[in-house]
PDB file of N, CA and C in Angstrom:
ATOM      1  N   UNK A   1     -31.689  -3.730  12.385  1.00  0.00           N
ATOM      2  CA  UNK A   1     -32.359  -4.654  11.480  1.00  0.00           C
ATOM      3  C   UNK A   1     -31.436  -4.959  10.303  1.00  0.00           C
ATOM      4  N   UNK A   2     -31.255  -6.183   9.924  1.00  0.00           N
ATOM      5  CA  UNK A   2     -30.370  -6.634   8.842  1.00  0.00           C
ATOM      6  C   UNK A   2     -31.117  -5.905   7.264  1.00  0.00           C
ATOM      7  N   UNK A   3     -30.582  -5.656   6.338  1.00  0.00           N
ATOM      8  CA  UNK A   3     -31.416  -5.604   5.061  1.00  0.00           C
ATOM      9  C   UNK A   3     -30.718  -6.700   4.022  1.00  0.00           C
ATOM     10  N   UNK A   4     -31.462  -8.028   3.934  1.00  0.00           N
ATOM     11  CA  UNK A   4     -30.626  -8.554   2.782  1.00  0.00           C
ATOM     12  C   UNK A   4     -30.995  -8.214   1.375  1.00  0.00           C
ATOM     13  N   UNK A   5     -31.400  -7.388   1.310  1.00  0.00           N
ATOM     14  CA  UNK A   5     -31.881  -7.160   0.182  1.00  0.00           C
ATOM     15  C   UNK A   5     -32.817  -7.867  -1.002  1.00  0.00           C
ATOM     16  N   UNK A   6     -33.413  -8.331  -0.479  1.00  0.00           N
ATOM     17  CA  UNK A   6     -34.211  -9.995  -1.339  1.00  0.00           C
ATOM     18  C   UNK A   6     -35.052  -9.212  -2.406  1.00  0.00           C
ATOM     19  N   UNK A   7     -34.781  -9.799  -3.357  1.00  0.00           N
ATOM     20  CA  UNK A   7     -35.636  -9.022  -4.152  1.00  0.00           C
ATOM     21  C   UNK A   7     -37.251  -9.215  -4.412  1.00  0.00           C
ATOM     22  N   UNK A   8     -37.983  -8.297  -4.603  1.00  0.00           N
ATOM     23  CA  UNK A   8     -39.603  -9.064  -4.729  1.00  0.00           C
ATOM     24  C   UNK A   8     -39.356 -10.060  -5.988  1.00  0.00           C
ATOM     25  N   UNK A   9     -40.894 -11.038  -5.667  1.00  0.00           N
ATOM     26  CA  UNK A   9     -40.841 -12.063  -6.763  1.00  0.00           C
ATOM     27  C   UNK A   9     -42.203 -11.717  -7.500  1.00  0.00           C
ATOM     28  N   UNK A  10     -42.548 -11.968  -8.324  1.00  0.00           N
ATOM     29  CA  UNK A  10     -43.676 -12.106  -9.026  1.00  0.00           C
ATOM     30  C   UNK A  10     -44.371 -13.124  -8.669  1.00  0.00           C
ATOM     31  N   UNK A  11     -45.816 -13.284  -9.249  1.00  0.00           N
ATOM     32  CA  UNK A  11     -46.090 -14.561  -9.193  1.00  0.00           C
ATOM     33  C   UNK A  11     -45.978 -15.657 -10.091  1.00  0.00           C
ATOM     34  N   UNK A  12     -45.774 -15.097 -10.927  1.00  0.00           N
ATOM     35  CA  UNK A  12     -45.278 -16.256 -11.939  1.00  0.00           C
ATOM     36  C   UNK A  12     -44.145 -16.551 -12.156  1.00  0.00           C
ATOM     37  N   UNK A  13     -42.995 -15.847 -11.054  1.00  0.00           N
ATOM     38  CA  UNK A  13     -42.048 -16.587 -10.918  1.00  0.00           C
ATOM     39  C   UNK A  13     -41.734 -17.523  -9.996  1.00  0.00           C
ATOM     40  N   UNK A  14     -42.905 -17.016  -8.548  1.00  0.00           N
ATOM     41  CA  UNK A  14     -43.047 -18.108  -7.783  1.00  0.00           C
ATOM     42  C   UNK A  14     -43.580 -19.377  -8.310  1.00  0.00           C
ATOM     43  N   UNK A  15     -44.719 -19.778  -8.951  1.00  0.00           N
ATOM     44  CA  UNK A  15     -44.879 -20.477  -9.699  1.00  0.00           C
ATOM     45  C   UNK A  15     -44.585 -21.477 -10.629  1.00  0.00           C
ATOM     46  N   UNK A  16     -42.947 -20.614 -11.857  1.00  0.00           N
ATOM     47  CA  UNK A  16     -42.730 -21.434 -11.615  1.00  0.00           C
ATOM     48  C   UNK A  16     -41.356 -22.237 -11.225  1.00  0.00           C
ATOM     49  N   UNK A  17     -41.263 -21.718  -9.859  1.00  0.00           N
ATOM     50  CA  UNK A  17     -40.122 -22.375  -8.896  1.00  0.00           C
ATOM     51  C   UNK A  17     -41.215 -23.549  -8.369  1.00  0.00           C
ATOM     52  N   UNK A  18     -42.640 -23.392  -8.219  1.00  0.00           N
ATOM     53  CA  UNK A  18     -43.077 -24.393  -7.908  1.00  0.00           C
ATOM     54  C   UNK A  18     -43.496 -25.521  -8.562  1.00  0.00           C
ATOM     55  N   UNK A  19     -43.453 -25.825 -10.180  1.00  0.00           N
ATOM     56  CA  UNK A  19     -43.477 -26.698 -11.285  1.00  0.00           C
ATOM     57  C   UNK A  19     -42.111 -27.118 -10.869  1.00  0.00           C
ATOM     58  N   UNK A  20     -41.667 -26.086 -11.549  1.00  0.00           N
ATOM     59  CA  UNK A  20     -39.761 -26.895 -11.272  1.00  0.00           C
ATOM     60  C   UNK A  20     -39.474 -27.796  -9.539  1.00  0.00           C
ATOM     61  N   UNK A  21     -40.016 -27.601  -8.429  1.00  0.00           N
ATOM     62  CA  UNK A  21     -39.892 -28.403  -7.309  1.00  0.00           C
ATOM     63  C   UNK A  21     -40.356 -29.451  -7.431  1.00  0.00           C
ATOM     64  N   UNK A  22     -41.788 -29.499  -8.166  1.00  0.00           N
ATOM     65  CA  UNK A  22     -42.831 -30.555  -8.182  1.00  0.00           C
ATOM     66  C   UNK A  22     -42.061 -31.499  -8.968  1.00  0.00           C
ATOM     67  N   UNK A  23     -41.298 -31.386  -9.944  1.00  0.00           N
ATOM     68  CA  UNK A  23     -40.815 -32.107 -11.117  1.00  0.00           C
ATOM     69  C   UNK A  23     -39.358 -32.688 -10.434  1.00  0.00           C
ATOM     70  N   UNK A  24     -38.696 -31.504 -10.059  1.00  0.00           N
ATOM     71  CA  UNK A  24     -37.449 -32.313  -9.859  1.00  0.00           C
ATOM     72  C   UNK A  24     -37.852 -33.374  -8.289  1.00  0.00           C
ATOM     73  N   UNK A  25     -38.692 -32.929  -7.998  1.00  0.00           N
ATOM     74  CA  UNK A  25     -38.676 -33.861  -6.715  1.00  0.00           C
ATOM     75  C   UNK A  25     -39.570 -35.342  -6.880  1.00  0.00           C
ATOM     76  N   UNK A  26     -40.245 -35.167  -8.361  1.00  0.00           N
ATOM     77  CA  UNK A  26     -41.200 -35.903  -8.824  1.00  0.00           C
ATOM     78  C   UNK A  26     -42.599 -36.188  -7.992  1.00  0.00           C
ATOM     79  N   UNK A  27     -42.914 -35.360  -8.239  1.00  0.00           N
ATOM     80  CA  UNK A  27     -44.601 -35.004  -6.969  1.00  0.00           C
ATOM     81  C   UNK A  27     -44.981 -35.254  -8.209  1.00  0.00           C
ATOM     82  N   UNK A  28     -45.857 -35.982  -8.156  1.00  0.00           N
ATOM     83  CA  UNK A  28     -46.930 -35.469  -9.337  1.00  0.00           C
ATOM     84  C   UNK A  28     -48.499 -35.980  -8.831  1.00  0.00           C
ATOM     85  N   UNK A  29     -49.170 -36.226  -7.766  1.00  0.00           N
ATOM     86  CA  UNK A  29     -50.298 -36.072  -7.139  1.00  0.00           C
ATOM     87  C   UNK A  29     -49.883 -35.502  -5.750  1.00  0.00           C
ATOM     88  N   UNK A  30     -51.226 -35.398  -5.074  1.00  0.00           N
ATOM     89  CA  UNK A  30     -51.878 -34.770  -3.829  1.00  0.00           C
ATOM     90  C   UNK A  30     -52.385 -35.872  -2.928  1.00  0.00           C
ATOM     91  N   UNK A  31     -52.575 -36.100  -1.893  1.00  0.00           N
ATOM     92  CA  UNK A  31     -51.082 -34.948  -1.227  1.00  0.00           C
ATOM     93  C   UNK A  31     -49.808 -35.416  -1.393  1.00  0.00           C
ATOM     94  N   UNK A  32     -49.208 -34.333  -1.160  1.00  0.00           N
ATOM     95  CA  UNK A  32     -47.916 -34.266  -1.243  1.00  0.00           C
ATOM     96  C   UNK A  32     -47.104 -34.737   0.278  1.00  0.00           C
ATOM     97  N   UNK A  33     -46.307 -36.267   0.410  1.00  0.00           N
ATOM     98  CA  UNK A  33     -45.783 -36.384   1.428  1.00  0.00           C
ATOM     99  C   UNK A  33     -44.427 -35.545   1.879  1.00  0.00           C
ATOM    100  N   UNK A  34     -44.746 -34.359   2.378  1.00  0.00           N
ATOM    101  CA  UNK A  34     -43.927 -33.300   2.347  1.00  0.00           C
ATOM    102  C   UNK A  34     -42.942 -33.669   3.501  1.00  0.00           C
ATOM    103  N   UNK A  35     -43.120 -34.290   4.706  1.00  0.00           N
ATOM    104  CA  UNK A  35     -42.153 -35.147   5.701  1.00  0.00           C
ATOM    105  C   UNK A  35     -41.022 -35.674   4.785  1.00  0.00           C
ATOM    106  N   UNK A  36     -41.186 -37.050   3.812  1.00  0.00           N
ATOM    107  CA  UNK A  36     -40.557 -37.713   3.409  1.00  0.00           C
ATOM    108  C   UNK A  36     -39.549 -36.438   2.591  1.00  0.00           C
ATOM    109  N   UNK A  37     -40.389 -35.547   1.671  1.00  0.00           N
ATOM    110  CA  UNK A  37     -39.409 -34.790   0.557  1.00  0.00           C
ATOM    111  C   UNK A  37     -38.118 -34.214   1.437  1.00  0.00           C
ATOM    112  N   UNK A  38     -38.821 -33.709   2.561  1.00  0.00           N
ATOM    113  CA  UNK A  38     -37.605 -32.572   3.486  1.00  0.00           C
ATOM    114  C   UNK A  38     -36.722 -33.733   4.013  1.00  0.00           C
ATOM    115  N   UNK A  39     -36.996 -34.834   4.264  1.00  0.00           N
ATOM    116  CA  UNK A  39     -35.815 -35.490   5.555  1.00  0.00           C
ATOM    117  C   UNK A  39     -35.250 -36.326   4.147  1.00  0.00           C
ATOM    118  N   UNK A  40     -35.781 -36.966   3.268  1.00  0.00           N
ATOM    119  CA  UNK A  40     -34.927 -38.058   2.248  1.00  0.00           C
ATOM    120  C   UNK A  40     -34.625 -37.123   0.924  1.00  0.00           C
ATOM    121  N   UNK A  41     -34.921 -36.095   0.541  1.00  0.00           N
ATOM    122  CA  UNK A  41     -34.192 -35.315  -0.818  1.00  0.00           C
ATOM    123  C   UNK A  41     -33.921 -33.819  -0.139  1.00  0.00           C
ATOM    124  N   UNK A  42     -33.784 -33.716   0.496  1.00  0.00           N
ATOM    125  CA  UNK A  42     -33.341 -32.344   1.581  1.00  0.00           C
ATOM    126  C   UNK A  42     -32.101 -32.742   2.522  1.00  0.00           C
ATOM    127  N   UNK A  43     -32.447 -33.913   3.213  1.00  0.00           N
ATOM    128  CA  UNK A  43     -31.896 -34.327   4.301  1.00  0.00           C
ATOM    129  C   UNK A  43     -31.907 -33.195   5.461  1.00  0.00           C
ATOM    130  N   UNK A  44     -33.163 -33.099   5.838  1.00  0.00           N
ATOM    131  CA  UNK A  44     -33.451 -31.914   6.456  1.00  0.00           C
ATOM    132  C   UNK A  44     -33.953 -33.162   7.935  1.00  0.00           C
ATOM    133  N   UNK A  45     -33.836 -32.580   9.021  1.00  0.00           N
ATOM    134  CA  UNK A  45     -34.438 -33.414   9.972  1.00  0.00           C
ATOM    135  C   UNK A  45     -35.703 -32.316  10.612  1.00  0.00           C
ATOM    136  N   UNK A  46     -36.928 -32.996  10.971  1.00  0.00           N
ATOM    137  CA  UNK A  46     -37.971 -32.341  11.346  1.00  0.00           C
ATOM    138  C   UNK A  46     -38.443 -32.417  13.119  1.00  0.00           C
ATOM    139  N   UNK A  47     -37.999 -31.285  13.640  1.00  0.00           N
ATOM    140  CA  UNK A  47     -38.417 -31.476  15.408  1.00  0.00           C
ATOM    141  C   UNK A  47     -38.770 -30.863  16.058  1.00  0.00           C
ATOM    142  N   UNK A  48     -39.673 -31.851  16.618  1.00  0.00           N
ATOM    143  CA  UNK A  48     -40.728 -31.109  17.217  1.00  0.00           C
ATOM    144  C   UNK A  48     -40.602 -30.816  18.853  1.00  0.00           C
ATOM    145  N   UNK A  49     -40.908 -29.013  18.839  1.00  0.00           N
ATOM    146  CA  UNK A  49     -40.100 -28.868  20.606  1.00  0.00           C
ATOM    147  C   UNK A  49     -41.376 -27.850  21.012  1.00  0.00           C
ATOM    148  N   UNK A  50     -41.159 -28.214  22.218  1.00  0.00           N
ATOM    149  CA  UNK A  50     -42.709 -27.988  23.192  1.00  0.00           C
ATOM    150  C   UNK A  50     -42.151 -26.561  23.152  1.00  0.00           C
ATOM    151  N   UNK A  51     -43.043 -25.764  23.263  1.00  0.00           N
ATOM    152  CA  UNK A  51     -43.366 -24.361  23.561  1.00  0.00           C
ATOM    153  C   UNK A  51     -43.074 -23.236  22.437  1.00  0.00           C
ATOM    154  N   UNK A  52     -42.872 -23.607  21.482  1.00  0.00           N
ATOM    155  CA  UNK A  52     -42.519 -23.243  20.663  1.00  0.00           C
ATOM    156  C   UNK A  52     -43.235 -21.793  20.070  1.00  0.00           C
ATOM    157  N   UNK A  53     -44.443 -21.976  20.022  1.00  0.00           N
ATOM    158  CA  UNK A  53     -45.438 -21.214  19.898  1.00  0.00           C
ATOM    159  C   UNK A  53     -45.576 -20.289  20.751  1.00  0.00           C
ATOM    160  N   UNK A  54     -45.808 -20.847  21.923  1.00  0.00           N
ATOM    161  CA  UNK A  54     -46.223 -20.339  23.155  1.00  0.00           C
ATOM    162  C   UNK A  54     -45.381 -18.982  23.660  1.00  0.00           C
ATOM    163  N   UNK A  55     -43.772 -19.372  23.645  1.00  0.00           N
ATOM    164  CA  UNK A  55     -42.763 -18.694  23.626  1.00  0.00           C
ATOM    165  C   UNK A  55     -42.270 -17.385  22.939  1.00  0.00           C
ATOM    166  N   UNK A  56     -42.203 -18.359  21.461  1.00  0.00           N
ATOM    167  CA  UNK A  56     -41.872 -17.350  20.562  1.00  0.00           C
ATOM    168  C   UNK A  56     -42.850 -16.578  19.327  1.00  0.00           C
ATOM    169  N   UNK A  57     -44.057 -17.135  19.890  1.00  0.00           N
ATOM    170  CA  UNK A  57     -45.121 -16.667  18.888  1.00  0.00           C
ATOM    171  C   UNK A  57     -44.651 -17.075  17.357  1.00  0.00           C
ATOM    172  N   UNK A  58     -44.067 -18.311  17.536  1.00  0.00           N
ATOM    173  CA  UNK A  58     -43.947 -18.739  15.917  1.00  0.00           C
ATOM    174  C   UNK A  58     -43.925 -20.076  16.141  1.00  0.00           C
ATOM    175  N   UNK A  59     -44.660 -21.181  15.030  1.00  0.00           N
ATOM    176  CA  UNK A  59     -44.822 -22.257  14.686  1.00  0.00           C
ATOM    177  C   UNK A  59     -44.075 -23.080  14.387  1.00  0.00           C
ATOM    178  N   UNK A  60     -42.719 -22.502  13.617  1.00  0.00           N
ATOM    179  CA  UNK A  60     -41.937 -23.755  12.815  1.00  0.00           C
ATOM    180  C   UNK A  60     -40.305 -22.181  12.869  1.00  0.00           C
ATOM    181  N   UNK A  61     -39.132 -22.979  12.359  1.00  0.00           N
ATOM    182  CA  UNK A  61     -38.431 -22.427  11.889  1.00  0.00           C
ATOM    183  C   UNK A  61     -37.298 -23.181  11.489  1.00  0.00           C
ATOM    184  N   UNK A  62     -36.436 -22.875  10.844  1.00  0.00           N
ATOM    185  CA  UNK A  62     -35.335 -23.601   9.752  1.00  0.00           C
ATOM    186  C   UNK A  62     -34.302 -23.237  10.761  1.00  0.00           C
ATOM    187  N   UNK A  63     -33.191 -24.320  10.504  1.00  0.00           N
ATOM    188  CA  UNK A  63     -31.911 -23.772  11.713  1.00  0.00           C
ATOM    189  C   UNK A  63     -31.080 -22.624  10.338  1.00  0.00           C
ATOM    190  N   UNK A  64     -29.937 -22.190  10.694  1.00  0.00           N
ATOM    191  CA  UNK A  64     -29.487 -21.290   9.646  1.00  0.00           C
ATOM    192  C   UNK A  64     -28.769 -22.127   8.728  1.00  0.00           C
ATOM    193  N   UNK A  65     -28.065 -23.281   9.040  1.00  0.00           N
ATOM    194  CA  UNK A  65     -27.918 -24.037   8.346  1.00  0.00           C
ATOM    195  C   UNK A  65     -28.669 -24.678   7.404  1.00  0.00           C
ATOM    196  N   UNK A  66     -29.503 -24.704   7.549  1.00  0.00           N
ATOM    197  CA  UNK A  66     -30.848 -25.568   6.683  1.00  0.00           C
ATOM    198  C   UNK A  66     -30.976 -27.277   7.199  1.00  0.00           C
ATOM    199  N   UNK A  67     -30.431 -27.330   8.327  1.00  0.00           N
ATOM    200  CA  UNK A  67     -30.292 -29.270   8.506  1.00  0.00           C
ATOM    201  C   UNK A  67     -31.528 -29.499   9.362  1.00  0.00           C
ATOM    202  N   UNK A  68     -32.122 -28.419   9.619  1.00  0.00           N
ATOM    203  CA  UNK A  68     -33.412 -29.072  10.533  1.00  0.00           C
ATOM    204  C   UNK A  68     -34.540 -27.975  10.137  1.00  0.00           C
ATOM    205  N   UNK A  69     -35.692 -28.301  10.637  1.00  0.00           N
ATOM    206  CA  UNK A  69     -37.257 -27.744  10.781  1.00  0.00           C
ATOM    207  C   UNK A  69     -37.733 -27.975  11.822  1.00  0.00           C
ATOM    208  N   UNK A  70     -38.002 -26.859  12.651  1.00  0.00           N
ATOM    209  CA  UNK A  70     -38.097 -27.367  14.323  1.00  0.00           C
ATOM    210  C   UNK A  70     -39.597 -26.710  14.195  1.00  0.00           C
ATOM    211  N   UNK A  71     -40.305 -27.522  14.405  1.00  0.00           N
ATOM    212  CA  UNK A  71     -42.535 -27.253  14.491  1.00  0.00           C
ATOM    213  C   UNK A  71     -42.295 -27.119  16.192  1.00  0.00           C
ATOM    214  N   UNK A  72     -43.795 -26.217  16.803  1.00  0.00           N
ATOM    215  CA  UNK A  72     -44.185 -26.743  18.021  1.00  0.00           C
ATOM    216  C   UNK A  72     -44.626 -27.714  17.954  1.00  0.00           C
ATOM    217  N   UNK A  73     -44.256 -28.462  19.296  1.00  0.00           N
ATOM    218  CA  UNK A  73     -45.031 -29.988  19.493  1.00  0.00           C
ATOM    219  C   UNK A  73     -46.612 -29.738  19.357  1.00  0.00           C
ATOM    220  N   UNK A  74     -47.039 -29.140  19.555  1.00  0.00           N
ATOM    221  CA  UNK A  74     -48.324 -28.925  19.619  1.00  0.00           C
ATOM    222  C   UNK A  74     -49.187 -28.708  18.849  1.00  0.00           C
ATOM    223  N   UNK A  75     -48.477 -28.289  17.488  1.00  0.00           N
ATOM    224  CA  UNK A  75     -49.169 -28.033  16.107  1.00  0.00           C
ATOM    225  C   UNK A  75     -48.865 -29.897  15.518  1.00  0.00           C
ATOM    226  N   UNK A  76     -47.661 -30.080  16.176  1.00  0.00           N
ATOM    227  CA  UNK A  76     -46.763 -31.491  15.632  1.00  0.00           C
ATOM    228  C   UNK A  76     -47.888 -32.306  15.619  1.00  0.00           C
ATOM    229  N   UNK A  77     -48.873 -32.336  17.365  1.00  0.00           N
ATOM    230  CA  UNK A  77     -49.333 -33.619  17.671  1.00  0.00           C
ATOM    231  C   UNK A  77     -50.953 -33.024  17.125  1.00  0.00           C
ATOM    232  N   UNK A  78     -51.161 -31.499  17.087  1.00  0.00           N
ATOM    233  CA  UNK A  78     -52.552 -31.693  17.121  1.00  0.00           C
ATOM    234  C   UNK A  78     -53.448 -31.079  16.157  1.00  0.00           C
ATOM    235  N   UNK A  79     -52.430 -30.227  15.343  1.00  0.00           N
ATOM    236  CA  UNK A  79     -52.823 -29.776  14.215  1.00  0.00           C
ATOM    237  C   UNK A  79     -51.915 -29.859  12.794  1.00  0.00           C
ATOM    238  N   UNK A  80     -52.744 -31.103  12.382  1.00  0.00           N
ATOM    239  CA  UNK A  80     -51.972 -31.671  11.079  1.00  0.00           C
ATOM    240  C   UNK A  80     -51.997 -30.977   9.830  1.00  0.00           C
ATOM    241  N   UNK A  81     -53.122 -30.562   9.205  1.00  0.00           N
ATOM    242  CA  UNK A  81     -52.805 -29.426   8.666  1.00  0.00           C
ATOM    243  C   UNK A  81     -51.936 -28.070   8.624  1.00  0.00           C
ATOM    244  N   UNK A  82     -52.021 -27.964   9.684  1.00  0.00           N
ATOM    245  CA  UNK A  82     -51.257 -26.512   9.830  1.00  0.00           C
ATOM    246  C   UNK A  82     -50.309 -27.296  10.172  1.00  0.00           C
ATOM    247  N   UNK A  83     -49.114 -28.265  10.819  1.00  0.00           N
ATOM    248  CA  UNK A  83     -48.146 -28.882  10.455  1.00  0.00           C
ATOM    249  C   UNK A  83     -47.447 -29.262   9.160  1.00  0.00           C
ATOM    250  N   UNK A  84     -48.259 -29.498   8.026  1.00  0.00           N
ATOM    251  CA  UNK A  84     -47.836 -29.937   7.367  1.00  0.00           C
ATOM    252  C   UNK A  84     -47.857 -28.309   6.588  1.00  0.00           C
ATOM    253  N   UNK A  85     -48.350 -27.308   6.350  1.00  0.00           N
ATOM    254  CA  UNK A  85     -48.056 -26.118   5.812  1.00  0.00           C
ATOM    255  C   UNK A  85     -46.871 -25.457   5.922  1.00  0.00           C
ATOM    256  N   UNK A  86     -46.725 -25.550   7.619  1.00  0.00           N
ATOM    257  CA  UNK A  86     -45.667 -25.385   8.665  1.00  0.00           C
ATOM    258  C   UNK A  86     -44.189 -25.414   7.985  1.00  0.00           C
ATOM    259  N   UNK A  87     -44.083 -26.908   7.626  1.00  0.00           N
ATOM    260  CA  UNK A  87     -43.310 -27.650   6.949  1.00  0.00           C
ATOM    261  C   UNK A  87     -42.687 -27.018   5.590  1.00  0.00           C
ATOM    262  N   UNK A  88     -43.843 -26.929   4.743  1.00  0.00           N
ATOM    263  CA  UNK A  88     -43.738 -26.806   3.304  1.00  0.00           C
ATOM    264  C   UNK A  88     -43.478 -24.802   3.547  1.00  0.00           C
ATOM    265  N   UNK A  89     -43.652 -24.403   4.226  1.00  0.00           N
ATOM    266  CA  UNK A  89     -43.514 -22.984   4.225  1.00  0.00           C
ATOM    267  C   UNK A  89     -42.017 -22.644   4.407  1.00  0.00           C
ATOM    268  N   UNK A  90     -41.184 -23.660   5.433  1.00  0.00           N
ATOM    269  CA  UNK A  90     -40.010 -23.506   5.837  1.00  0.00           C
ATOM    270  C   UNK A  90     -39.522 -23.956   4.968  1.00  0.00           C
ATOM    271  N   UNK A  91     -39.458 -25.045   4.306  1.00  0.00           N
ATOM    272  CA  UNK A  91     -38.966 -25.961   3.268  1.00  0.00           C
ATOM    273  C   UNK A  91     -38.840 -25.008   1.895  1.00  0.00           C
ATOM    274  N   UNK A  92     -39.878 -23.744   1.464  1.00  0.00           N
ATOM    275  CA  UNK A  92     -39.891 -23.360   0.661  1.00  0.00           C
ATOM    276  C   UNK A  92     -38.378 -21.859   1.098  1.00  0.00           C
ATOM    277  N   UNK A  93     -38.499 -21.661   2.374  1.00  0.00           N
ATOM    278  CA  UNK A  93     -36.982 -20.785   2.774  1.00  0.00           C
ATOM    279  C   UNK A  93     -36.098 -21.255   2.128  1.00  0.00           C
ATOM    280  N   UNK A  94     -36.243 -22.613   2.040  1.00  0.00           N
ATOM    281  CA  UNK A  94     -34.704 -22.860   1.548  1.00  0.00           C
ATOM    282  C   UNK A  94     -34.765 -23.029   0.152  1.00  0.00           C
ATOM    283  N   UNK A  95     -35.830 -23.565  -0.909  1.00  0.00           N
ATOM    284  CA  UNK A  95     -35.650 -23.539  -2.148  1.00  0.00           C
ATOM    285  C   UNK A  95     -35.393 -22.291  -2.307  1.00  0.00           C
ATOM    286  N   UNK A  96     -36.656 -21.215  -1.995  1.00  0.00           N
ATOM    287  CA  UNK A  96     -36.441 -20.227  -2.441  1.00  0.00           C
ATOM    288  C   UNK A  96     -35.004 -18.766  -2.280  1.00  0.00           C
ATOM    289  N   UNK A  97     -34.888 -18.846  -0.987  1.00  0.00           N
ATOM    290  CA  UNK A  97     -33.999 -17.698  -0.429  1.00  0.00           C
ATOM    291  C   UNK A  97     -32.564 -18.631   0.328  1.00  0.00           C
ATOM    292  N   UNK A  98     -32.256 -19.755   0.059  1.00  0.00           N
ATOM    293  CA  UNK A  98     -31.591 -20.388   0.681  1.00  0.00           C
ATOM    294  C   UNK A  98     -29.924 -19.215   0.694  1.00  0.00           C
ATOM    295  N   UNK A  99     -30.106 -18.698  -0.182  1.00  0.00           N
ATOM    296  CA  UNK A  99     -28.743 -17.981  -0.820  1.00  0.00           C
ATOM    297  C   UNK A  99     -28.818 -16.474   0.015  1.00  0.00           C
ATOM    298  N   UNK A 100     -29.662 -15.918   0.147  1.00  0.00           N
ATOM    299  CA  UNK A 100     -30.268 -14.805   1.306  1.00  0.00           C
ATOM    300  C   UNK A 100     -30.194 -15.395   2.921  1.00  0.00           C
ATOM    301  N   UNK A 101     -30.810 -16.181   3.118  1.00  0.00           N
ATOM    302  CA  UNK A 101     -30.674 -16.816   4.706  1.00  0.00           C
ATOM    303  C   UNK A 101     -29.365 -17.559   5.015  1.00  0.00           C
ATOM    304  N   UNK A 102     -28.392 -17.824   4.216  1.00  0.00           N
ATOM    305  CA  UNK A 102     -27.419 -18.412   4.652  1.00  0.00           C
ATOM    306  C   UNK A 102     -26.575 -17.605   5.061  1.00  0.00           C
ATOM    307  N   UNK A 103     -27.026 -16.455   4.685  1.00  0.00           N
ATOM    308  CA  UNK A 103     -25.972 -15.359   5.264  1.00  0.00           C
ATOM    309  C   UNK A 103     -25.949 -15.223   6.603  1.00  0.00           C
ATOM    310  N   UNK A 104     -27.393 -15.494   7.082  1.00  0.00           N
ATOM    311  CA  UNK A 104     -27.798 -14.793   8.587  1.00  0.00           C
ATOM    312  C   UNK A 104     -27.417 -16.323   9.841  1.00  0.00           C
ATOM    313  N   UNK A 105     -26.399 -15.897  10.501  1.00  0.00           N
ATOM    314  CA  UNK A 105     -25.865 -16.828  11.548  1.00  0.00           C
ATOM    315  C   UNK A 105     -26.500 -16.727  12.831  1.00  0.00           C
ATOM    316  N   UNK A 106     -27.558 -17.454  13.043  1.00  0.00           N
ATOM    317  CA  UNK A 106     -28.186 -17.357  14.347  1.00  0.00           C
ATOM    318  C   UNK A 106     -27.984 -18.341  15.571  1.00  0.00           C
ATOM    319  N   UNK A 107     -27.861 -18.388  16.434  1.00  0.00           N
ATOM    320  CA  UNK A 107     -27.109 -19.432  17.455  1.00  0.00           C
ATOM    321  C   UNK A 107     -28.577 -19.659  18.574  1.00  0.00           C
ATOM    322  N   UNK A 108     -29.492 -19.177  18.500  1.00  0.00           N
ATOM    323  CA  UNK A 108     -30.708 -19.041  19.501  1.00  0.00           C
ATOM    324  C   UNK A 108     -31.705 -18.987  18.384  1.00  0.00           C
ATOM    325  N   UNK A 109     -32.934 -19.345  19.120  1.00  0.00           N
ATOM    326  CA  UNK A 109     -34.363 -19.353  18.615  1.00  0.00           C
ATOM    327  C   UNK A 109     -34.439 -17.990  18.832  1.00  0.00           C
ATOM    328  N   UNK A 110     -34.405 -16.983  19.677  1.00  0.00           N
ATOM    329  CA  UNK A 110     -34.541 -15.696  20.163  1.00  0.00           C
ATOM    330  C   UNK A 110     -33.781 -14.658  19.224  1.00  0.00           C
ATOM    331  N   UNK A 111     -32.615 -15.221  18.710  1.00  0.00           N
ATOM    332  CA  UNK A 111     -31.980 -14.584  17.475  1.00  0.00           C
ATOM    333  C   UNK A 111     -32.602 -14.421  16.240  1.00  0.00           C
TER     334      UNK A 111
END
């Protein structure tokens, strides 16, 4: 098992990393078009691949690079809510720990 050592956060420091996102990305109502933020101020691409779930017992994941967000198709086409969480959960890997996960070089989903 790797240890990167991440340190715990508080909540009010999560918090406010999440003012500071809202602002620099200029959100300022609900909802939040969280598609547009990741692919046009991320340049993150979002894709959606069948079995995803099924397979790996996980929903979404970030490549190690940070250039994509790969959802199951199946949450993609049929559960929009939990897609769009999906999203903002991975999206938050990289605000938050981008400097921790860049370390880890994975070449497989299975990695």
């Amino acid at each position: 098992m790797i240890n990167l050592n991440v340190p715990y956060l508080s909540d009010a420091y999560i918090a406010s990393v999440a003012c500071s996102f809202l602002k620099e990305n200029s959100l300022a109502s609900i909802p939040i078009n969280i598609e547009h933020v990741i692919e046009s101020n991320y340049r993150m691409d979002i894709v959606p691949l069948p079995g995803l779930q099924k397979v790996f017992d996980i929903e979404g994941f970030s490549t190690s690079d940070f250039s994509a967000i790969y959802v199951d198709q199946s949450v993609y086409e049929q559960k929009y809510y939990r897609y769009r969480f999906t999203l903002a959960h991975e999206l938050g890997h990289k605000v938050m720990h981008q400097e921790y996960l860049s370390r880890l070089k994975f070449s497989s989903i299975a990695e």
